[in-house]
Protein backbone atom coordinates (compact mmCIF):
# COMPACT_ATOMS: atom_id res chain seq x y z
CA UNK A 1 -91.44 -100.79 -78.89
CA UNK A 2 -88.49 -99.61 -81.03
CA UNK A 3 -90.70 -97.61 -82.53
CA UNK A 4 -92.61 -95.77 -80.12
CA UNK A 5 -88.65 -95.65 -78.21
CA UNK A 6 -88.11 -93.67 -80.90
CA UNK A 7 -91.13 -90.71 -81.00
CA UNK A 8 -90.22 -91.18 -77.01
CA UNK A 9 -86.71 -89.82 -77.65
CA UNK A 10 -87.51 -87.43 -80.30
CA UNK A 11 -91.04 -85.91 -79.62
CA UNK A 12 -90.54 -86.13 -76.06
CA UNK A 13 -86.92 -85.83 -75.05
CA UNK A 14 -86.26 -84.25 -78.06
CA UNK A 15 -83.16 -85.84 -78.46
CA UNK A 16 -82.33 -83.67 -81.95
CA UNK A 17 -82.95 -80.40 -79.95
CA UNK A 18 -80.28 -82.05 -77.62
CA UNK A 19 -77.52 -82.57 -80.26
CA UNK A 20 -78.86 -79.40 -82.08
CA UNK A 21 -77.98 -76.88 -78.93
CA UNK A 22 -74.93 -79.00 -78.41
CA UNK A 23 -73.51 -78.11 -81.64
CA UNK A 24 -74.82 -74.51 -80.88
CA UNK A 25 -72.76 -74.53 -78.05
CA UNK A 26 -69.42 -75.89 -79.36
CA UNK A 27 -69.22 -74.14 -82.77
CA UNK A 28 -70.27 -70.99 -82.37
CA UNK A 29 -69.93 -70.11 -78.07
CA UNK A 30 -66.67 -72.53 -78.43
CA UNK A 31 -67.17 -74.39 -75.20
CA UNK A 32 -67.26 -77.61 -74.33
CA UNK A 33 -70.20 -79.13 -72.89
CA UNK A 34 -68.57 -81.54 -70.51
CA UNK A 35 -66.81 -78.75 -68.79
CA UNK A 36 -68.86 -76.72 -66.12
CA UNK A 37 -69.79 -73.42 -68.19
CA UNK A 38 -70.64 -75.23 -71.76
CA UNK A 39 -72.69 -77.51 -69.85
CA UNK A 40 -74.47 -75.03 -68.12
CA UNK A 41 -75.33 -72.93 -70.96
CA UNK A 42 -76.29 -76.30 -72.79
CA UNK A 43 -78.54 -77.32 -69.58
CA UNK A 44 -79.98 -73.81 -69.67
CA UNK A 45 -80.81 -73.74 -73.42
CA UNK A 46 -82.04 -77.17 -73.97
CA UNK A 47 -84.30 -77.39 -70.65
CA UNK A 48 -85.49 -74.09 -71.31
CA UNK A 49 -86.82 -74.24 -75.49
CA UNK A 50 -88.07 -77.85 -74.82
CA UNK A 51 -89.84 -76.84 -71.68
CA UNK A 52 -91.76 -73.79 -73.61
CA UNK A 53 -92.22 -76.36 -76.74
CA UNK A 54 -93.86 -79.08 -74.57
CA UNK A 55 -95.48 -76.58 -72.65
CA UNK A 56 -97.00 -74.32 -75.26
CA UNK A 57 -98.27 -77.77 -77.31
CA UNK A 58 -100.12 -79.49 -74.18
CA UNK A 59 -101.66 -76.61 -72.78
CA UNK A 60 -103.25 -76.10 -76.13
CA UNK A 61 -104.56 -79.51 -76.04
CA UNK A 62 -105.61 -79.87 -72.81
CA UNK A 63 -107.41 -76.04 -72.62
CA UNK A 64 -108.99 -77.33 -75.63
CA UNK A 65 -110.46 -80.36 -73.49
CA UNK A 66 -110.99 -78.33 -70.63
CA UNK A 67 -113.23 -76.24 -72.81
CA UNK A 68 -115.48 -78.67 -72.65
CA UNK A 69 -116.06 -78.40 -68.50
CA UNK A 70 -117.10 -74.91 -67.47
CA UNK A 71 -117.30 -74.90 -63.86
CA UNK A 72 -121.58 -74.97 -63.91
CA UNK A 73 -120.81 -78.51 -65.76
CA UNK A 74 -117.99 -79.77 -63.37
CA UNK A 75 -120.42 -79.05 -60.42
CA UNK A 76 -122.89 -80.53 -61.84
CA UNK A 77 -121.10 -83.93 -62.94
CA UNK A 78 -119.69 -83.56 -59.46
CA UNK A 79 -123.15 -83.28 -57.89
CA UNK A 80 -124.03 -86.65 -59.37
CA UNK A 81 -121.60 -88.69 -57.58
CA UNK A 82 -121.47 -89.48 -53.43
CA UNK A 83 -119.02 -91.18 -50.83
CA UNK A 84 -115.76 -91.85 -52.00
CA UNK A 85 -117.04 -92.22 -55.84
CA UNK A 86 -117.38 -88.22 -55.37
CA UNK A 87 -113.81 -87.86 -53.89
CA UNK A 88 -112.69 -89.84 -56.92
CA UNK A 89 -114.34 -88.30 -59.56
CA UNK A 90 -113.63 -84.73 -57.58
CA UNK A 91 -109.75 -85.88 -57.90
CA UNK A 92 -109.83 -86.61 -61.79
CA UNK A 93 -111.81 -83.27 -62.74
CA UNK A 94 -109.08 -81.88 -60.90
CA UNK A 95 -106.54 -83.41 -63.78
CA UNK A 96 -107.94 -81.37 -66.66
CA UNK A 97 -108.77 -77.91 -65.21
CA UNK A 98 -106.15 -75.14 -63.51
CA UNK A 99 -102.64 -75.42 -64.07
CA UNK A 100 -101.73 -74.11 -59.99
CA UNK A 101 -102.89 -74.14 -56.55
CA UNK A 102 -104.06 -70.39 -56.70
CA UNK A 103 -105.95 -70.36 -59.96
CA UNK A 104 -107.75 -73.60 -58.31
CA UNK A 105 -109.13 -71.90 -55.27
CA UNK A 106 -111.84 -69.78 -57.08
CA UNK A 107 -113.13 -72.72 -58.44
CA UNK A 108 -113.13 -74.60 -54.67
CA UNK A 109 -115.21 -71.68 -53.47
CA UNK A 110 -117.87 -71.86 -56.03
CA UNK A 111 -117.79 -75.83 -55.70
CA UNK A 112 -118.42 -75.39 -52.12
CA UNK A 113 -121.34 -72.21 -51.99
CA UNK A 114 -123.15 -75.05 -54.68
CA UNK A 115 -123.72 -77.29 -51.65
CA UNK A 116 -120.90 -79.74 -52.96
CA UNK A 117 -119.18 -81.59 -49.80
CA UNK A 118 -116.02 -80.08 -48.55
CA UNK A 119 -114.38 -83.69 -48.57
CA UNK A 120 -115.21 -83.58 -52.76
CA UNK A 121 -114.25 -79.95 -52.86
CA UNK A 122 -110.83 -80.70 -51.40
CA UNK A 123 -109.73 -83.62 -53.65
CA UNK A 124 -110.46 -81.40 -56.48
CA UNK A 125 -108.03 -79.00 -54.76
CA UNK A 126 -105.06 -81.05 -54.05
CA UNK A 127 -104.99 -82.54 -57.47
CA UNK A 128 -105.91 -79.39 -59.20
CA UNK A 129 -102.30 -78.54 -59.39
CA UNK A 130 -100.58 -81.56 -58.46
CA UNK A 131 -101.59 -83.71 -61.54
CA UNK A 132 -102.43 -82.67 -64.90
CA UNK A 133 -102.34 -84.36 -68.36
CA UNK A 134 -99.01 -81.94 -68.76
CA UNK A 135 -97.67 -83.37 -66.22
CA UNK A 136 -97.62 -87.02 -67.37
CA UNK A 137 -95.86 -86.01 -70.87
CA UNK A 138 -93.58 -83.43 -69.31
CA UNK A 139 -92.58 -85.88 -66.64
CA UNK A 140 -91.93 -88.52 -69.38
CA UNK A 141 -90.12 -86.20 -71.36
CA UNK A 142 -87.71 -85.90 -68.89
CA UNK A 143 -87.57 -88.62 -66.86
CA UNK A 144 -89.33 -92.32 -67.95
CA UNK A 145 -92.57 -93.55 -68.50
CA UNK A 146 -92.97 -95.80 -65.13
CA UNK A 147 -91.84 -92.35 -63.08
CA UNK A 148 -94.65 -90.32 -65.10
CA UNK A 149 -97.53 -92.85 -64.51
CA UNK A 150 -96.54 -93.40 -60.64
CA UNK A 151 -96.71 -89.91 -60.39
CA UNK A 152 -100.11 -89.53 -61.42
CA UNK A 153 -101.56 -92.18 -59.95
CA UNK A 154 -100.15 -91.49 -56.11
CA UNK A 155 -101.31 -87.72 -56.95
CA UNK A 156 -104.72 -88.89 -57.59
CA UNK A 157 -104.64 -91.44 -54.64
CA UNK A 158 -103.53 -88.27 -52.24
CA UNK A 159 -106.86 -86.28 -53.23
CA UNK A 160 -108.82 -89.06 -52.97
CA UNK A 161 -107.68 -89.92 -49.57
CA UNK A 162 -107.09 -85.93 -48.31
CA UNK A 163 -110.99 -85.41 -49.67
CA UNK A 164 -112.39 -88.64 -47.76
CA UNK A 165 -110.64 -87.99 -44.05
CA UNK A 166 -112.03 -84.31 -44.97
CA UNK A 167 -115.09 -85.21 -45.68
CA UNK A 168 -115.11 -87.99 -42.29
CA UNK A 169 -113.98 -85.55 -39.79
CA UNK A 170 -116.83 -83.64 -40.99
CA UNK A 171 -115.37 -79.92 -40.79
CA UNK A 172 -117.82 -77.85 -42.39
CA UNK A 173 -118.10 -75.27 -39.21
CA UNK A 174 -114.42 -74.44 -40.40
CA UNK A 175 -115.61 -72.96 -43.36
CA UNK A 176 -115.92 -69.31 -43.56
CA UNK A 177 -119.75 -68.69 -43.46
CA UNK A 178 -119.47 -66.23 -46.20
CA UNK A 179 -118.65 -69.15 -48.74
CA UNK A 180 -121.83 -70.72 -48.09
CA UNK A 181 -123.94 -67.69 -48.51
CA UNK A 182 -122.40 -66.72 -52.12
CA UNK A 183 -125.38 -66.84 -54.39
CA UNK A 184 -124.76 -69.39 -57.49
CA UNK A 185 -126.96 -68.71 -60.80
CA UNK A 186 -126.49 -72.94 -61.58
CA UNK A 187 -127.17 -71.27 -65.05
CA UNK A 188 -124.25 -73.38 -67.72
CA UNK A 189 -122.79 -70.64 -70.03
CA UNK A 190 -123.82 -71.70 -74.09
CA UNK A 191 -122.55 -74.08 -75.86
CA UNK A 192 -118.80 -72.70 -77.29
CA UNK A 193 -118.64 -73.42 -80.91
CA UNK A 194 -115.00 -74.93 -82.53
CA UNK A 195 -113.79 -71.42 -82.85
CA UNK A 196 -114.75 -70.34 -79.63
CA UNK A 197 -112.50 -73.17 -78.36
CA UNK A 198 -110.05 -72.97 -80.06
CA UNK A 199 -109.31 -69.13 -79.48
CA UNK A 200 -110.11 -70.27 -75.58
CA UNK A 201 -106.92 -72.87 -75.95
CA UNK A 202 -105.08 -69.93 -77.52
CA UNK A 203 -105.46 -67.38 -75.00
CA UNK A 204 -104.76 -70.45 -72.34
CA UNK A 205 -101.89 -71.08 -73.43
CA UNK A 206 -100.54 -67.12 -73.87
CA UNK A 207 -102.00 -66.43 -70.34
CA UNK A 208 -100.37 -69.47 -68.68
CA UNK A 209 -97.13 -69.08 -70.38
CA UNK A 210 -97.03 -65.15 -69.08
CA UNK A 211 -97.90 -66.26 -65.28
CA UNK A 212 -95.17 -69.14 -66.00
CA UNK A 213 -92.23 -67.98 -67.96
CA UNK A 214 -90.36 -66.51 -65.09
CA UNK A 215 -90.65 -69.33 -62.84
CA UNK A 216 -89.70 -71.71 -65.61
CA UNK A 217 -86.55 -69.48 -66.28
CA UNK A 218 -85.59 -69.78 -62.60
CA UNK A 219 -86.34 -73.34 -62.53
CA UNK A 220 -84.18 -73.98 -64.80
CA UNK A 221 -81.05 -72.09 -63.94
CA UNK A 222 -81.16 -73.25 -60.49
CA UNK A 223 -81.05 -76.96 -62.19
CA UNK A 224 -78.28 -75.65 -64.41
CA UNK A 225 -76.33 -74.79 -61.60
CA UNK A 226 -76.92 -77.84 -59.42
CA UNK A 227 -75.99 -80.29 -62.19
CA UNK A 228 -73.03 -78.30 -63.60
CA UNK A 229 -71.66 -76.41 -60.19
CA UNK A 230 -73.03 -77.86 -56.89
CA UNK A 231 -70.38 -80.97 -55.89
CA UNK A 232 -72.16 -84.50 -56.04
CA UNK A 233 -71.29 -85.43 -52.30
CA UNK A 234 -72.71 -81.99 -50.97
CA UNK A 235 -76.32 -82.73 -52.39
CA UNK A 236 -75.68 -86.16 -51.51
CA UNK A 237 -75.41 -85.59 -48.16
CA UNK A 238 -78.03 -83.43 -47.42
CA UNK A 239 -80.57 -85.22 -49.75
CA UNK A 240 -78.90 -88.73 -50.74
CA UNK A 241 -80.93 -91.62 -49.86
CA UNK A 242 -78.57 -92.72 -47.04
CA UNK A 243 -79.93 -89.24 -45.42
CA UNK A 244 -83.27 -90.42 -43.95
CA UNK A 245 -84.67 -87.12 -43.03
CA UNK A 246 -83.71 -85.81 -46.80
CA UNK A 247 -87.64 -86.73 -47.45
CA UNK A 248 -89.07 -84.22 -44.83
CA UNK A 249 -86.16 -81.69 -45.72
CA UNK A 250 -87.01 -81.51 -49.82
CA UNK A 251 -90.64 -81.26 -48.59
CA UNK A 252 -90.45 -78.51 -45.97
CA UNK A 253 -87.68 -76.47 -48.31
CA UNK A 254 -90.50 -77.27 -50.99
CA UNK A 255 -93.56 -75.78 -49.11
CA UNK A 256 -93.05 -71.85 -49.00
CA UNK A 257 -91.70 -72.10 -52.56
CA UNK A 258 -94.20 -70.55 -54.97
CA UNK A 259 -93.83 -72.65 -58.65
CA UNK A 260 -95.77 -75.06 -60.26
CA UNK A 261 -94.39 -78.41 -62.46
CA UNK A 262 -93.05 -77.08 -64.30
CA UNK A 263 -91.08 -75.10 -62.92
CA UNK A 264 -89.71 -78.13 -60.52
CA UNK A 265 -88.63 -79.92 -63.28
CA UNK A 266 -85.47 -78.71 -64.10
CA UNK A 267 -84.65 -78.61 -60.71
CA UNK A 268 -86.15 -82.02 -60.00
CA UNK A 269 -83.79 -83.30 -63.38
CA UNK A 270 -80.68 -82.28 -61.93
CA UNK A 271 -81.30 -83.74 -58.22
CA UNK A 272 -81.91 -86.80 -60.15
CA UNK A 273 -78.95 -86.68 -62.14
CA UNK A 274 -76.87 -86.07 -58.67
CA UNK A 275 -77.97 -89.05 -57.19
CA UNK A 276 -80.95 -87.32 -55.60
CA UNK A 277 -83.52 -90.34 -54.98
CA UNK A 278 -86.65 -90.18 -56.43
CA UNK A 279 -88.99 -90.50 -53.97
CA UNK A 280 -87.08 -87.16 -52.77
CA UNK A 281 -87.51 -85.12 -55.69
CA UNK A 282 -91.26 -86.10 -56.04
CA UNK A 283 -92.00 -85.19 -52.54
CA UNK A 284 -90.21 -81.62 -53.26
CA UNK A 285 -92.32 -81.31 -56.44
CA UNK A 286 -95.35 -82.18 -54.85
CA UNK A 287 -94.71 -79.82 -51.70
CA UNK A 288 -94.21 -76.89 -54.22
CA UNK A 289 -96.74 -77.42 -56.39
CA UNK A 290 -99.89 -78.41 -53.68
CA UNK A 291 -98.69 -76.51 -50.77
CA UNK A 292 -97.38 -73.12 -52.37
CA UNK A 293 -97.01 -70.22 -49.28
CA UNK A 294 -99.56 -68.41 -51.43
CA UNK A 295 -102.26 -70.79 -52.15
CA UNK A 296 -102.26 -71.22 -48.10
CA UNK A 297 -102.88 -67.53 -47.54
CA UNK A 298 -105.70 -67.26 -50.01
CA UNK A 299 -107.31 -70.29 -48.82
CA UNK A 300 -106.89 -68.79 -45.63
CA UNK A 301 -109.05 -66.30 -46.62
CA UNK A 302 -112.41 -68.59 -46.98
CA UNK A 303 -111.23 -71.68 -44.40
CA UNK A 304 -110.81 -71.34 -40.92
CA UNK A 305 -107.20 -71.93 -39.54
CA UNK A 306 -107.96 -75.54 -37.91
CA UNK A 307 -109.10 -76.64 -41.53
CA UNK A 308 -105.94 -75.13 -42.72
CA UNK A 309 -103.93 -76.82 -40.65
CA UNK A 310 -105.51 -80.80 -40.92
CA UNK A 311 -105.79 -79.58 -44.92
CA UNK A 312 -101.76 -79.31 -44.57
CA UNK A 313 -101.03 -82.09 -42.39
CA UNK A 314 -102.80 -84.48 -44.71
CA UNK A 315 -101.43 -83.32 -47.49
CA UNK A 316 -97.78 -83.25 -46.18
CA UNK A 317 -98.34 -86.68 -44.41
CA UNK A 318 -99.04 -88.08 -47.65
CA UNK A 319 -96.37 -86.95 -49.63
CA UNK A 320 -93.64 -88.39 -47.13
CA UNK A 321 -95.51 -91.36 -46.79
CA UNK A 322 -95.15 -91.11 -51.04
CA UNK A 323 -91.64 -90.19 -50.95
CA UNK A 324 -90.13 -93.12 -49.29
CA UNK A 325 -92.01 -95.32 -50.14
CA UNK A 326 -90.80 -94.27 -53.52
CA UNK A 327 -87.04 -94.15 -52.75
CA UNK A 328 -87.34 -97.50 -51.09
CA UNK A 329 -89.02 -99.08 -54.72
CA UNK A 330 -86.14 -96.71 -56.42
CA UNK A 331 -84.83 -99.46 -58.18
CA UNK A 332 -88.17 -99.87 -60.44
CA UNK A 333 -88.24 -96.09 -61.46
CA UNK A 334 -84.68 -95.88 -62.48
CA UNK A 335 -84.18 -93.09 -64.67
């Protein structure tokens, strides 16, 4: 244990980057770090390079897994499976392909003109970008282990259950006819040799980093100014645990937000850091990163609005009913 404590801190946390911009910060901007400014800047720097370090390495790794499931296979892996075993297999595809909410709708449309069920097609579409192998490292990296692992799990647990009262209520009619009537080859593209991969994994990772740079940069000033310049008892009040609606308010303020993980991070460090509980911060990161304002108008654009609508309800249903119960377990997550 001391030992894996130890790549924890250092591969993960990167505890030497910590005391490296620290130094940075002190000798040569000549600021001090536990005053407002010098801890912003050291917030800002830190968050930022170990964010585009941790960032650049997974999305490597996983691109180079996901490499190995071209949507023809996915469908077809998916197409072997039925009931709720669909739903769940659906969900963990979902873990090792898009990195957000928009990217994952193409892939929903040519799921469902394949004949897959909507219910399946769903899951795959809540925890497209809600959980991803990134996710568990970056959350780790940040926060703990036990917060990393819950998250997954309960973001798996949401597709599966979204897909299966989908699939139940039987809403097929509310698909745009259109989807149904795209023509799909079913023809797998050829067999992508260890180059091929790996020069896939490369371009992931400089494609994902261009769509995600700015957001990350945002992120992570607004989390430099909440932990350095927003006063404790003022976020607190508005989303401290003795607030019961702070639950539904990070969630709705999280909704029309466009950003993905890890972007929310940052943010979601600082909350944390001002008492924020969280069951709080997950729901926001959740409601930004499954129920982005733009995802919901291009999936407006093959669903009608009644399947919209349940598709949000479920979805935002589920992460209250994951926030607190999260914030009312608090005490085994603490950070």
């Amino acid at each position: 244990m001391t030992v894996f404590g130890w790549l924890n801190n250092q591969l993960l946390k990167m505890d030497w980057l910590n005391d490296l911009i620290k130094l940075l910060v002190q000798n040569v901007f000549g600021l001090n770090v536990s005053e407002r400014l010098g801890g912003s800047i050291h917030f800002f720097l830190y968050d930022t390079i170990k964010i585009f370090i941790l960032l650049s390495v997974l999305i490597f790794v996983i691109s180079y897994i996901q490499s190995h499931f071209p949507p023809e296979r996915t469908r077809k892996i998916l197409g072997r499976f039925s009931g709720i075993g669909a739903n769940i297999v659906g969900a963990l595809l979902g873990t090792v392909t898009p990195f957000c909410s928009c990217s994952s709708i193409p892939l929903f449309i040519g799921f469902t003109s394949a004949g897959l069920p909507i219910g399946v097609t769903f899951s795959f579409l809540i925890s497209s970008p809600l959980v991803d192998l990134a996710s568990v490292l970056l959350l780790a990296s940040i926060f703990n282990w036990k917060i990393a692992i819950a998250y997954v799990v309960v973001g798996i647990i949401l597709a599966v259950i979204g897909g299966t009262i989908i699939s139940a209520l039987k809403l097929e009619k509310y698909v745009e006819p259109f989807v149904f009537g795209r023509n799909v080859s079913g023809t797998e593209e050829p067999e992508m040799t260890r180059r091929d991969r790996l020069a896939f994994a490369r371009d992931q990772v400089l494609g994902i980093i261009k769509k995600v740079w700015l957001y990350i940069l945002i992120g992570v000033g607004i989390g430099a100014a909440i932990h350095n310049w927003v006063p404790k008892d003022i976020i607190t009040a508005v989303l401290g645990q003795q607030n019961v609606f702070s639950v539904p308010i990070a969630t709705f303020v999280g909704v029309p937000m466009y950003a993905d993980i890890f972007g929310t991070l940052p943010i979601a460090e600082a909350l944390v850091n001002k008492g924020v509980g969280i069951g709080t911060v997950l729901s926001f990161m959740m409601a930004v990163t499954a129920l982005s304002l733009p995802s919901m108008i291009l999936l407006k654009k093959v669903v009608k609005m009644k399947l919209l609508l349940i598709f949000g309800a479920i979805v935002v249903a589920g992460i209250l009913i994951i926030g607190y119960a999260f914030n009312v377990a608090g005490g085994l997550f603490v950070v």
